[in-house]
Structure formats: C-alpha cells, structure tokens
Protein backbone atom coordinates (compact mmCIF):
# COMPACT_ATOMS: atom_id res chain seq x y z
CA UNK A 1 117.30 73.73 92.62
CA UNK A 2 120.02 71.95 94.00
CA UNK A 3 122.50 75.35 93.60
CA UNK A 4 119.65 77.63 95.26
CA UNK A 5 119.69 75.18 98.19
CA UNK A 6 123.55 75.51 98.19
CA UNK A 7 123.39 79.34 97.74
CA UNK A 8 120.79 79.99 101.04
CA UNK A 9 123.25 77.32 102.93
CA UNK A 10 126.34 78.93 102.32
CA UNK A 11 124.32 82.42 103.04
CA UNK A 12 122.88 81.25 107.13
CA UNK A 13 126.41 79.59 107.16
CA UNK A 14 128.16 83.36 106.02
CA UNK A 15 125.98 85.14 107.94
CA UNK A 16 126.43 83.17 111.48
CA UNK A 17 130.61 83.34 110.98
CA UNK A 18 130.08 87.11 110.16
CA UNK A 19 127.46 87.46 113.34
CA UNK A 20 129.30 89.43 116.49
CA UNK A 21 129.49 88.04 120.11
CA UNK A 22 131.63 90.70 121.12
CA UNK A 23 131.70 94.66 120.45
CA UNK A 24 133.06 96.07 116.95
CA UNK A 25 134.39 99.15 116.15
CA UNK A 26 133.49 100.93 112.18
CA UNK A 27 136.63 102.88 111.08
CA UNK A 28 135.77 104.78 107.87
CA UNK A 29 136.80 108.02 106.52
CA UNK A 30 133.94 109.52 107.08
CA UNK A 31 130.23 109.48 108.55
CA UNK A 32 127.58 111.55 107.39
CA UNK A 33 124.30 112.65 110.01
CA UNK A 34 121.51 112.43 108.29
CA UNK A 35 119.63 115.16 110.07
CA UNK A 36 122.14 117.47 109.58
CA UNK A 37 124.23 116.82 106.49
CA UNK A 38 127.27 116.86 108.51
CA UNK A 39 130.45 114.33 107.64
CA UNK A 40 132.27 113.31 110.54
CA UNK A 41 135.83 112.79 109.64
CA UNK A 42 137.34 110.18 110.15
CA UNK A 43 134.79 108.48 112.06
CA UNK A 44 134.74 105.71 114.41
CA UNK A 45 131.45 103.67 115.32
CA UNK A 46 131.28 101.09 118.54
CA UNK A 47 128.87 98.69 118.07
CA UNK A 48 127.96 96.41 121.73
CA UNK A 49 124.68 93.95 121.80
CA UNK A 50 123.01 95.09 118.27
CA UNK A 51 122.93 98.81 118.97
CA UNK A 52 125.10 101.87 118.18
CA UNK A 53 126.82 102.12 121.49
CA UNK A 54 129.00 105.39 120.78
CA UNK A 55 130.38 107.54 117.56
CA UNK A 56 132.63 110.28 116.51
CA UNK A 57 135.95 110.95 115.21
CA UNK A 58 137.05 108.02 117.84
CA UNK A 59 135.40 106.17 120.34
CA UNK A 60 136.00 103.78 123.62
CA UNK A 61 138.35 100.61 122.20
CA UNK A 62 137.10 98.19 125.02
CA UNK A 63 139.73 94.96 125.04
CA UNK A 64 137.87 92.95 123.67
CA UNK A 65 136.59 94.78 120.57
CA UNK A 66 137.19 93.55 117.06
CA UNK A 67 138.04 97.11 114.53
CA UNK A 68 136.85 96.64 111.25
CA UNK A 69 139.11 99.31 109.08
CA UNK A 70 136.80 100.42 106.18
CA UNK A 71 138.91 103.12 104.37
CA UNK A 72 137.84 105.57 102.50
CA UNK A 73 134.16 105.13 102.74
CA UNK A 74 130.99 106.72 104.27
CA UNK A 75 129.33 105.18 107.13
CA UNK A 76 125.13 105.88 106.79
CA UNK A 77 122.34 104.27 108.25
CA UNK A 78 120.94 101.09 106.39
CA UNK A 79 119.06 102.28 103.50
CA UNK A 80 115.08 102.04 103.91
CA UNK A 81 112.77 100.94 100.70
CA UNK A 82 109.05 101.66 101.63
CA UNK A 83 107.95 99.82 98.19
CA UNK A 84 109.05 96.87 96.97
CA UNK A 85 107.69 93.27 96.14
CA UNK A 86 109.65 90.11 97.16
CA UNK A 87 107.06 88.26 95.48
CA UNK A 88 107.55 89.89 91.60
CA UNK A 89 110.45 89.05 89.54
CA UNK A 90 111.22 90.71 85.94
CA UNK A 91 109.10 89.52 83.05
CA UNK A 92 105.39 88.54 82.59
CA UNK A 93 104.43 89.58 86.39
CA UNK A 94 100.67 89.21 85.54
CA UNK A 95 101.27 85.37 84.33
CA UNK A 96 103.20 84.38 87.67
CA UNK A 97 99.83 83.59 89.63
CA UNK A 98 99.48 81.12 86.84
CA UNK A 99 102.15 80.07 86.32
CA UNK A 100 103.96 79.80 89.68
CA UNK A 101 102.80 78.42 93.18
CA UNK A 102 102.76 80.27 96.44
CA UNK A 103 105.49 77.86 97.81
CA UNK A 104 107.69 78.50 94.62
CA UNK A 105 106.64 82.29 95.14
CA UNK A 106 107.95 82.08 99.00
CA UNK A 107 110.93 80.73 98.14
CA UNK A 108 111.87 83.23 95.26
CA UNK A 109 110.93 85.86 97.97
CA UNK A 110 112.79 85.04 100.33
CA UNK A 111 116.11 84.87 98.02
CA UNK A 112 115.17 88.46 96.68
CA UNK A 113 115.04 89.61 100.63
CA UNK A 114 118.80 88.30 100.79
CA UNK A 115 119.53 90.39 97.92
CA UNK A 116 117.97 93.59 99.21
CA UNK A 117 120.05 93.09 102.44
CA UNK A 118 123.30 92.79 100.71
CA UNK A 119 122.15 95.98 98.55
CA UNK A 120 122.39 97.63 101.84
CA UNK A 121 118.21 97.85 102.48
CA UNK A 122 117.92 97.25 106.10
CA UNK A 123 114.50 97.89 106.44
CA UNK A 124 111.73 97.63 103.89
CA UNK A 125 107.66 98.17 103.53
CA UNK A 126 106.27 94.85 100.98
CA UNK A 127 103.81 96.05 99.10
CA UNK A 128 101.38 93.66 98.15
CA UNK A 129 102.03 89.99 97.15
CA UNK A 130 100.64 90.15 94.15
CA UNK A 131 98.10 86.83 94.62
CA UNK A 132 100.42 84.90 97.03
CA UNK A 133 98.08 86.08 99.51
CA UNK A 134 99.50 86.36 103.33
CA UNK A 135 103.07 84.58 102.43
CA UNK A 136 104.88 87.59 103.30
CA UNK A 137 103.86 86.87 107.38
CA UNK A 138 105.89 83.80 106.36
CA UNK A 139 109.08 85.02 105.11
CA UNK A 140 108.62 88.49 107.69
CA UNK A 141 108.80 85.69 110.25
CA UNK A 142 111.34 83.58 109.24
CA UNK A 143 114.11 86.59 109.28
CA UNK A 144 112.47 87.81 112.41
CA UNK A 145 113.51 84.92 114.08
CA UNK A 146 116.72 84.84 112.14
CA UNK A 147 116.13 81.84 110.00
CA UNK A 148 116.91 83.21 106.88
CA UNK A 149 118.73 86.82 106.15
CA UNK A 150 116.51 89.77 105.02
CA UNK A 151 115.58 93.37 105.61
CA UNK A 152 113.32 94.33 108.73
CA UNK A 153 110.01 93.95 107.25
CA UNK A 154 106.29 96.14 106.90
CA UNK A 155 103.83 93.83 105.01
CA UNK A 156 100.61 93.83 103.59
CA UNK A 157 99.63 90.72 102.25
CA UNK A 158 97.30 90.76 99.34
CA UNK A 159 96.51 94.60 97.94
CA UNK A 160 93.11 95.54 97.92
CA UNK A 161 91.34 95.93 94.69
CA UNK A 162 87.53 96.66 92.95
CA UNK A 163 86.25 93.56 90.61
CA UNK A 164 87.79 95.23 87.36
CA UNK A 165 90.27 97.03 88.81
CA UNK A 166 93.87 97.60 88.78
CA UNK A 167 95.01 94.07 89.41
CA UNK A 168 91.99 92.08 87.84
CA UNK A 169 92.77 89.46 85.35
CA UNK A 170 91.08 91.64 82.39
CA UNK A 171 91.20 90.14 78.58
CA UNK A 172 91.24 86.48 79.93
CA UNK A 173 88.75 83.87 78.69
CA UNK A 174 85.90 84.65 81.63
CA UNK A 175 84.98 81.23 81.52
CA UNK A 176 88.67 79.95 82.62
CA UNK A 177 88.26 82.30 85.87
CA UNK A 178 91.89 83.60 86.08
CA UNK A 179 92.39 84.74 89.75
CA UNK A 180 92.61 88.17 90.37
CA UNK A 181 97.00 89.57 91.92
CA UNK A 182 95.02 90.75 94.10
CA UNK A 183 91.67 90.57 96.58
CA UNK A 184 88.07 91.79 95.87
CA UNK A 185 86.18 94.24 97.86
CA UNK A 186 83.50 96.62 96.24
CA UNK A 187 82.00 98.40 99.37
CA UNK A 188 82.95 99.89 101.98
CA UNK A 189 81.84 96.86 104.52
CA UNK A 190 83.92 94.76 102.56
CA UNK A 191 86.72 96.59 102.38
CA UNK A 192 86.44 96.02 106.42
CA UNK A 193 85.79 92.75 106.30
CA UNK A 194 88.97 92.18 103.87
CA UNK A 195 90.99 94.46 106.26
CA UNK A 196 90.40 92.26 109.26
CA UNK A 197 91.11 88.88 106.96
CA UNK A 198 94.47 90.52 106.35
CA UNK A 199 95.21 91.57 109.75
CA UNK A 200 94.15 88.31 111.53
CA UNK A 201 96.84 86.85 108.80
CA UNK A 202 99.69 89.20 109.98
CA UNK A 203 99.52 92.35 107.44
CA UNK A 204 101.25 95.25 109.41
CA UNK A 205 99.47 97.64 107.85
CA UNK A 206 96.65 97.68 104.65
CA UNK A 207 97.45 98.53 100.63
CA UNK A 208 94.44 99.71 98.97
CA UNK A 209 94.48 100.25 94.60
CA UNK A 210 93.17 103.54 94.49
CA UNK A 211 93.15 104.03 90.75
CA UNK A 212 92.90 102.35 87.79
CA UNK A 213 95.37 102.01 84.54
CA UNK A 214 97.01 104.40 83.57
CA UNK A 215 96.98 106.61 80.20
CA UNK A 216 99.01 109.96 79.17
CA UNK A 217 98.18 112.27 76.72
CA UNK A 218 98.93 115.97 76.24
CA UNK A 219 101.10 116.05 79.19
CA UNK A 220 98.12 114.76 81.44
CA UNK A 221 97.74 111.33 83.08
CA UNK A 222 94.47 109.97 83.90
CA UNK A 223 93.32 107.19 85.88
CA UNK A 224 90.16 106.17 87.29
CA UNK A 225 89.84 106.43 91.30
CA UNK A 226 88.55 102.97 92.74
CA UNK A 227 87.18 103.63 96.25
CA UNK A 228 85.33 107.07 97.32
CA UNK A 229 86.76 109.03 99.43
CA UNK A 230 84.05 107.90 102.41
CA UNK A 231 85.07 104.00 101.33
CA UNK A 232 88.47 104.95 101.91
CA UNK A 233 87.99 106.63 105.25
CA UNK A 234 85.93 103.76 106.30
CA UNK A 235 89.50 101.69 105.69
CA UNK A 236 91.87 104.08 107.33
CA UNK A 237 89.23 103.98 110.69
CA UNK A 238 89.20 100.18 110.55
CA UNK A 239 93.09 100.20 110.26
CA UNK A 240 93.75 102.87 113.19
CA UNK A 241 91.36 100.60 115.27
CA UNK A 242 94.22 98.48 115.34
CA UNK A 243 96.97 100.77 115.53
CA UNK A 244 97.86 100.15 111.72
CA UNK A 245 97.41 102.48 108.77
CA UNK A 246 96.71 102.57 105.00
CA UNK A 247 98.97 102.95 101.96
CA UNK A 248 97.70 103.48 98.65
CA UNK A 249 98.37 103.13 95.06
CA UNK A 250 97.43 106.25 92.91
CA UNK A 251 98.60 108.08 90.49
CA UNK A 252 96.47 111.35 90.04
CA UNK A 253 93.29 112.73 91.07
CA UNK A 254 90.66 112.32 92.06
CA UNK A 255 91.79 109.49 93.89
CA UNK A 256 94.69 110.77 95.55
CA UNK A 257 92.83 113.64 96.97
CA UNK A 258 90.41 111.28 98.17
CA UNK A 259 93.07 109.47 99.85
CA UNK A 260 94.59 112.31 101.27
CA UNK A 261 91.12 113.66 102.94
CA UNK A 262 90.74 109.63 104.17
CA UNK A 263 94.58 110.26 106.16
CA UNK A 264 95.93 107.40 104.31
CA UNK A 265 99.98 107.64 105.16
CA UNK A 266 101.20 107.23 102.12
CA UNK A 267 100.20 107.67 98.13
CA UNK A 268 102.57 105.85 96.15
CA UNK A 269 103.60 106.65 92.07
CA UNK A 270 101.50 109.95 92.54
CA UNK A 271 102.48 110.78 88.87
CA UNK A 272 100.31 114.19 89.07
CA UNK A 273 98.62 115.74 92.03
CA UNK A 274 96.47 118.71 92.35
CA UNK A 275 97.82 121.83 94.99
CA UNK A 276 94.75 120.82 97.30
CA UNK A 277 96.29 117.21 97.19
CA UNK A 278 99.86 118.17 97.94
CA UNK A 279 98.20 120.78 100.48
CA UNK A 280 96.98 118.65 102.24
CA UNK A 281 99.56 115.56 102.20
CA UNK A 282 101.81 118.40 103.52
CA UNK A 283 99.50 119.47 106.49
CA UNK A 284 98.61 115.73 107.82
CA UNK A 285 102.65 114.17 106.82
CA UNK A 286 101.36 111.72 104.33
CA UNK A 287 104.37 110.49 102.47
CA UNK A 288 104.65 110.29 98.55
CA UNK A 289 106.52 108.09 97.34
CA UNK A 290 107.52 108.36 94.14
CA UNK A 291 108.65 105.20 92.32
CA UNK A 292 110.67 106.54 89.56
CA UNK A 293 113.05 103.13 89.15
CA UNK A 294 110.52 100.67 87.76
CA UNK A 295 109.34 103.31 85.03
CA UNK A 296 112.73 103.66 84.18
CA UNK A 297 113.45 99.89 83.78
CA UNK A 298 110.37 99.82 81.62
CA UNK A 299 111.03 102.12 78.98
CA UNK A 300 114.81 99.97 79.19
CA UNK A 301 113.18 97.07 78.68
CA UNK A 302 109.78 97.41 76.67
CA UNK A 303 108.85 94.40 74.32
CA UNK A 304 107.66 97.13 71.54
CA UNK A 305 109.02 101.00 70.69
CA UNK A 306 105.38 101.97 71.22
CA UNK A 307 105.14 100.76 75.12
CA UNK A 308 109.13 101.97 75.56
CA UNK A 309 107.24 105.68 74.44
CA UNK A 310 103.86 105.24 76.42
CA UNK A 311 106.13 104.58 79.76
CA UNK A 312 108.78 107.19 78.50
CA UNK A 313 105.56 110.08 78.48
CA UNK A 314 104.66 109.13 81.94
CA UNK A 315 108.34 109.60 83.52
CA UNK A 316 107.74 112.68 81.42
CA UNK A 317 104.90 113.99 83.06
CA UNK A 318 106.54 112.32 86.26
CA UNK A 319 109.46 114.25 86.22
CA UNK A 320 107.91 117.89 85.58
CA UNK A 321 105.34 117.53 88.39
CA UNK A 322 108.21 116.38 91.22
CA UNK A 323 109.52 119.32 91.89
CA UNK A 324 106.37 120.79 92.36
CA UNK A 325 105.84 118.35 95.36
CA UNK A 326 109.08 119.48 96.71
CA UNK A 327 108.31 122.90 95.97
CA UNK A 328 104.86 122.10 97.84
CA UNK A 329 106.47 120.48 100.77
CA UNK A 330 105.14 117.15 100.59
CA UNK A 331 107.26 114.66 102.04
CA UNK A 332 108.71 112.12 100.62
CA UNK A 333 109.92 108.64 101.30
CA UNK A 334 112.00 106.70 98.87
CA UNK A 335 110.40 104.03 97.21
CA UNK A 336 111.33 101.58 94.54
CA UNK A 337 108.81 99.02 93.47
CA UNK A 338 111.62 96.73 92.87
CA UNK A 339 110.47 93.75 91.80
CA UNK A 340 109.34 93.24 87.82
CA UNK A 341 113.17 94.68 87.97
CA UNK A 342 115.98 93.24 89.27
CA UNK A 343 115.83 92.43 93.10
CA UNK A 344 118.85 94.20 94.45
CA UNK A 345 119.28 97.21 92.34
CA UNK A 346 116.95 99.43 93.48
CA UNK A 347 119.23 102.29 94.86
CA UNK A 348 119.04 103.59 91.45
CA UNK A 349 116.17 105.31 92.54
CA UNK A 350 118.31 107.52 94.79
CA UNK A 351 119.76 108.41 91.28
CA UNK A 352 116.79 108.90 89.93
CA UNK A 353 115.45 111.09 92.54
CA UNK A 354 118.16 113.73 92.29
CA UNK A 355 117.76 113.42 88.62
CA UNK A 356 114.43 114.77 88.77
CA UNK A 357 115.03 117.64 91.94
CA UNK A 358 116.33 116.48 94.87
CA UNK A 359 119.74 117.06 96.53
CA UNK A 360 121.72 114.43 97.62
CA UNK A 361 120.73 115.05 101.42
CA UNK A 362 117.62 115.11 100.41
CA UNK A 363 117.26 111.58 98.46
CA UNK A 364 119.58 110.12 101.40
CA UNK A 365 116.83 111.03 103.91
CA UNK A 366 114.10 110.10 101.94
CA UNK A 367 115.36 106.51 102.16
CA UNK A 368 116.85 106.55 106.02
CA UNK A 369 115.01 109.56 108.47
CA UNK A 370 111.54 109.25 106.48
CA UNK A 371 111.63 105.70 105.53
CA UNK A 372 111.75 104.86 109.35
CA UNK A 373 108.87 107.56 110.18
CA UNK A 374 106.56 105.87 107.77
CA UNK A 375 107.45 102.50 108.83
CA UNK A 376 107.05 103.47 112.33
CA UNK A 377 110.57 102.80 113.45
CA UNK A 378 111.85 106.54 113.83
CA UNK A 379 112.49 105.53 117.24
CA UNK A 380 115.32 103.28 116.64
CA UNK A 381 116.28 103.00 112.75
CA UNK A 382 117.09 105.79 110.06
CA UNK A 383 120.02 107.42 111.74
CA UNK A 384 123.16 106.89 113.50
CA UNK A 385 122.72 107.43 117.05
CA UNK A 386 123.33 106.04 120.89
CA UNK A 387 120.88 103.62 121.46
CA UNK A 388 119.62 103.08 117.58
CA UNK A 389 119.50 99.62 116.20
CA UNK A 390 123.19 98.74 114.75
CA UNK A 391 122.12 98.81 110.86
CA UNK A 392 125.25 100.55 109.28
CA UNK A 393 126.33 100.63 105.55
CA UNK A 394 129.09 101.74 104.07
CA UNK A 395 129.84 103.14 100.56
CA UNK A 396 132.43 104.29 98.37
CA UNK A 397 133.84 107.88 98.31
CA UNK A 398 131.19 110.80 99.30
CA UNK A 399 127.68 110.03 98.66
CA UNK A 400 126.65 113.68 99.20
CA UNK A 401 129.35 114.37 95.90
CA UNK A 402 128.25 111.14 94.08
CA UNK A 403 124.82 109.63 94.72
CA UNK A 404 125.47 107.14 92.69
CA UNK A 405 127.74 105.59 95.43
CA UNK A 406 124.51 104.23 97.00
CA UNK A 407 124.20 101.57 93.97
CA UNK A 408 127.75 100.32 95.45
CA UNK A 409 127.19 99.30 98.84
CA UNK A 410 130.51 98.07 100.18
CA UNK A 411 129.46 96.52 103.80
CA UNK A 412 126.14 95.72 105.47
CA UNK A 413 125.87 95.39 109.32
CA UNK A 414 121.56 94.73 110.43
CA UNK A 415 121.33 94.81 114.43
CA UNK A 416 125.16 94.21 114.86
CA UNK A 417 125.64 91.09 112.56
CA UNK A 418 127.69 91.63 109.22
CA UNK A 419 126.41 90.26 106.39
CA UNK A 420 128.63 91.75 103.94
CA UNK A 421 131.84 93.12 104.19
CA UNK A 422 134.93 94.21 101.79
C-alpha cells in the first residue's frame, strides 16, 4: 500500500512539473489528419492555454515558447476508448464484488485511469462498474478537477440488467444472496426509475444488458435478448429527456435489432447482426463497437483448452461477420473492454481491428473522429485542429504503415499538460 501511495505521489508530483504555463511547440516528423489521411511533413504544433493554437509544416515561435523536438514520430490526436472498465482487473471479475470493497475498487480505478492516460487514451466512455455502483462520478470528478491524472471521462455507473440476466450472480448458494455486478430492473417503469437513480448519481449517459450469455455453435452465436424492443425505447425516451443516451450490450439478434429500432447510440460486441440490424444502425449513426481485444486475451489466457476453444469460435464467428458491417456501412467506434485484461494495453485492438478488415485510417478514426462523435465531444476532441482541446500523442515511425505503433505511445499531452514524454 505504502508503494501505491508513493506511485500516485510521484505521478500529481510528475504531472504538475510536466504541466505548461507558457506555449509549446510539437516538432515531429510527421502529422497525420485524421479526416483526410494526409501526413504533414515535418510538422510543427503550437500549443497556448490547453488548445491547439496553430499547425503545419512550421508555425509562429512566440519568445516565450518551450519546442519539444520529437523526431521521427507521428503526431495524432489522443486516442479515444468508448469501452472500458476502470473498475475490472484480470482474473476472477465475477468474485471482485465479494471479494473487494467499493473504496478498494475506487482506488484500483483510479490507478488503471493513470495507465490509460499514459497509453495515450485521452478520452474514454466507462462502461459499467460492475457492482461499485456510482463510484465512477467519483474518480470522473476527481481528474475533472485535476486531482488525480486520467482520461476525459463518459460514465455510467451500474449497467442495467433483468433478475437472471447477464450480470446476475447465477450458481451461487440462493440463500447466501450474492449481489448482482450489476442493478435490477424487469419492466419498463423500472428501467425508468433505475435510469433516473443513475442520473441523479452522475451517469452521463445509461448501459443497458441487452442479451444474455453467450453460446456458438455451427458458426452461429445465440443469446437471449433481455428488454423488448418497447422496454428499450421506453429507456432511450427517458435518457433523451435529459439530453443523455443509451448504450447497450448485445451480441446478436433479436436484441440488437431491438436496440437499433429503440435509437440506442451504440451496440457493443455485436458478434452477429442481421442486414435489417446493420440497415438500420447505418441509417440512424448508431455506433458498433466491436470489442475484439478482451476475446483475444481470453482465448490467451483460458484456465481450460475447452474455454480457450469456446472463446476462440466466437472471435471466429466475430471475425467473418466484421467485414460485413463495414461492407454494410455501419459505423464504428473503437472499443476495448479493457479491464479483465491488462489496464493500459488496449491499443491492441487497433491491431486487432485491421486484422479482421479495416485499414489503418480506418481503425485510427474509429478511435479519434468517431470516438469523439459518440462521446459527444466532436466539437473539440478527435482531431488536430485550431481551437480543439490540446490532447496530442505521439508514436513511433508511420502508424498508417505499422498499426502496431499505436501499442507504443511515445508522449501524451491532455489539454496542454504533458504527462509523458521521451
């Protein structure tokens, strides 16, 4: 304990000394637009009072401007993760309401948001705490106000679940009453009345479980849908009342359809969808996001040959019905659900995503142009222009070349302050 306490000193301490008074200028070999897939080269960057002041092959040097030379790297927006949990670490995730408490849980949450913002994640969506209830308003908060370092944050608080469902303690001794990683509702009024518990609490926006476990056979998943498609509109109505939206978990039909006739904005995992599905996530811009890092790490990692080939057929099935959703023009924001894997490594799923059909410009706006649009900051984050909040990264080589280069972020800049340079 005593060595985490020194760790998150030694981090507000780094990050104040790093923190700029005074403009800086980026010097890099190149900068790629996102919009466009055009490098810039070499580029220059001035940075004045958090924001992107002025770019190109050189900019103004005003006097008193510090010049940061970062060689031969690519300057990019800050990379955008629209599902992760700060609240989940790798191993028994279902046991950590048990065995951990909330404060514990906090503080493990907020080190993990330190480690996404050295990875070069500016911005991030938290979906779900997985029973730690509304903590996330705490740690949002905290590096809100600068207390602690951490990605721009979207939160949900607790996901939203049927008694049974997805997140249910099911198997336990009933008559211990394990708590559920997530809260009840079975109706549509209570999926209200849970919505407004969540948003009186601080949840930015709402995370429903649409469907059930998972199983593959034949090529085929199949899961269960949770909430009808009228339950689920009843959500997304309550949520626009407020100006906030809905983001759901499901991985097939007929849930996602049903969550794509309810206007939910995004359907996360989305392992198979129908064409009316993808149709129709096309027409209204409701984001998939596709989560391919976390079923990767599991069939890494599996405690038995058997689950390492159950989570193998699903990237399977994953992976042949991707393209399609390219082909279909869905959109698509990048999305990890970092979290039972190592906090910090989730660029892989850039990797991962041009693995399985994107290009590199592609996967590189998935996690910068739509990651902002989703979380509703496309008016200042997710590219590099005048007036856009300063949150810069840098990486080795050409990332359009070598994707890859997005697992080795070299420097980190969030609203003008560095928090990790070469």
């Amino acid at each position: 304990m005593r060595r985490i306490v020194l760790v998150l000193f030694l981090t507000l301490v780094t990050t104040n000394l790093f923190g700029q008074t005074r403009p800086v200028i980026l010097k890099a070999a190149r900068m790629l637009d996102v919009e466009t897939g055009r490098i810039t080269s070499p580029a220059e960057i001035l940075v004045r009072d958090g924001l992107i002041a002025e770019l190109g092959t050189t900019t103004a040097h005003p006097a008193d401007a510090e010049t940061l030379e970062l060689g031969n790297t690519t300057l990019l927006p800050g990379l955008i993760d629209t599902h992760v949990h700060l609240f989940l670490h790798p191993g028994a995730q279902d046991l950590q309401t048990l065995s951990e408490s909330v404060p514990q849980r906090t503080i493990l949450a907020t080190i993990a948001a330190r480690e996404h913002l050295l990875a070069g994640f500016t911005a991030e969506r938290d979906m779900g705490t997985e029973g730690a209830g509304s903590a996330d308003t705490a740690v949002r908060n905290a590096i809100n106000k600068g207390l602690i370092p951490g990605p721009r944050l979207r939160i949900s608080g607790n996901t939203v679940d049927i008694l049974g469902g997805h997140e249910d303690a099911v198997g336990y001794n009933p008559d211990q009453h394990v708590l559920p990683n997530a809260t009840y509702a079975n109706s549509a009024a209570e999926l209200v009345t849970v919505l407004r518990q969540q948003f009186k609490e601080g949840a930015d926006f709402g995370k429903i479980y649409e469907t059930g476990r998972d199983t593959v056979a034949n090529g085929r998943v199949s899961s269960p849908y949770q909430f009808t498609e009228a339950e689920l509109t009843a959500a997304v109505t309550e949520a626009a009342r407020t100006g906030r939206k809905i983001a759901v978990h499901a991985s097939t039909d007929p849930g996602a359809l049903y969550a794509a006739r309810a206007g939910v904005s995004s359907i996360d995992h989305a392992e198979q969808l129908s064409e009316e599905t993808m149709r129709l996530m096309k027409e209204k811009r409701i984001f998939v996001v596709p989560t391919f890092a976390v079923l990767d790490y599991f069939v890494t990692h599996a405690a038995t040959k058997e689950q390492a080939a159950t989570r193998q057929r699903m990237i399977d099935v994953h992976a042949a019905e991707f393209p399609k959703q390219l082909a279909a023009g869905v959109p698509v924001a990048m999305g990890s659900d970092v979290g039972p894997f190592p906090h910090g490594t989730q660029a892989r799923e850039f990797t991962l995503m041009v693995k399985y059909g994107m290009s590199p410009l592609q996967a590189i706006q998935a996690g910068t142009l739509n990651g902002a649009e989703l979380l509703g900051w496309k008016a200042s984050l997710g590219v590099l222009k005048p007036g856009y909040f300063a949150d810069i990264v840098a990486v080795p080589g050409d990332p359009l070349t070598d994707i890859t280069a997005l697992e080795k972020i070299q420097f980190v800049m969030k609203a003008g302050l560095i928090y990790r340079r070469p």
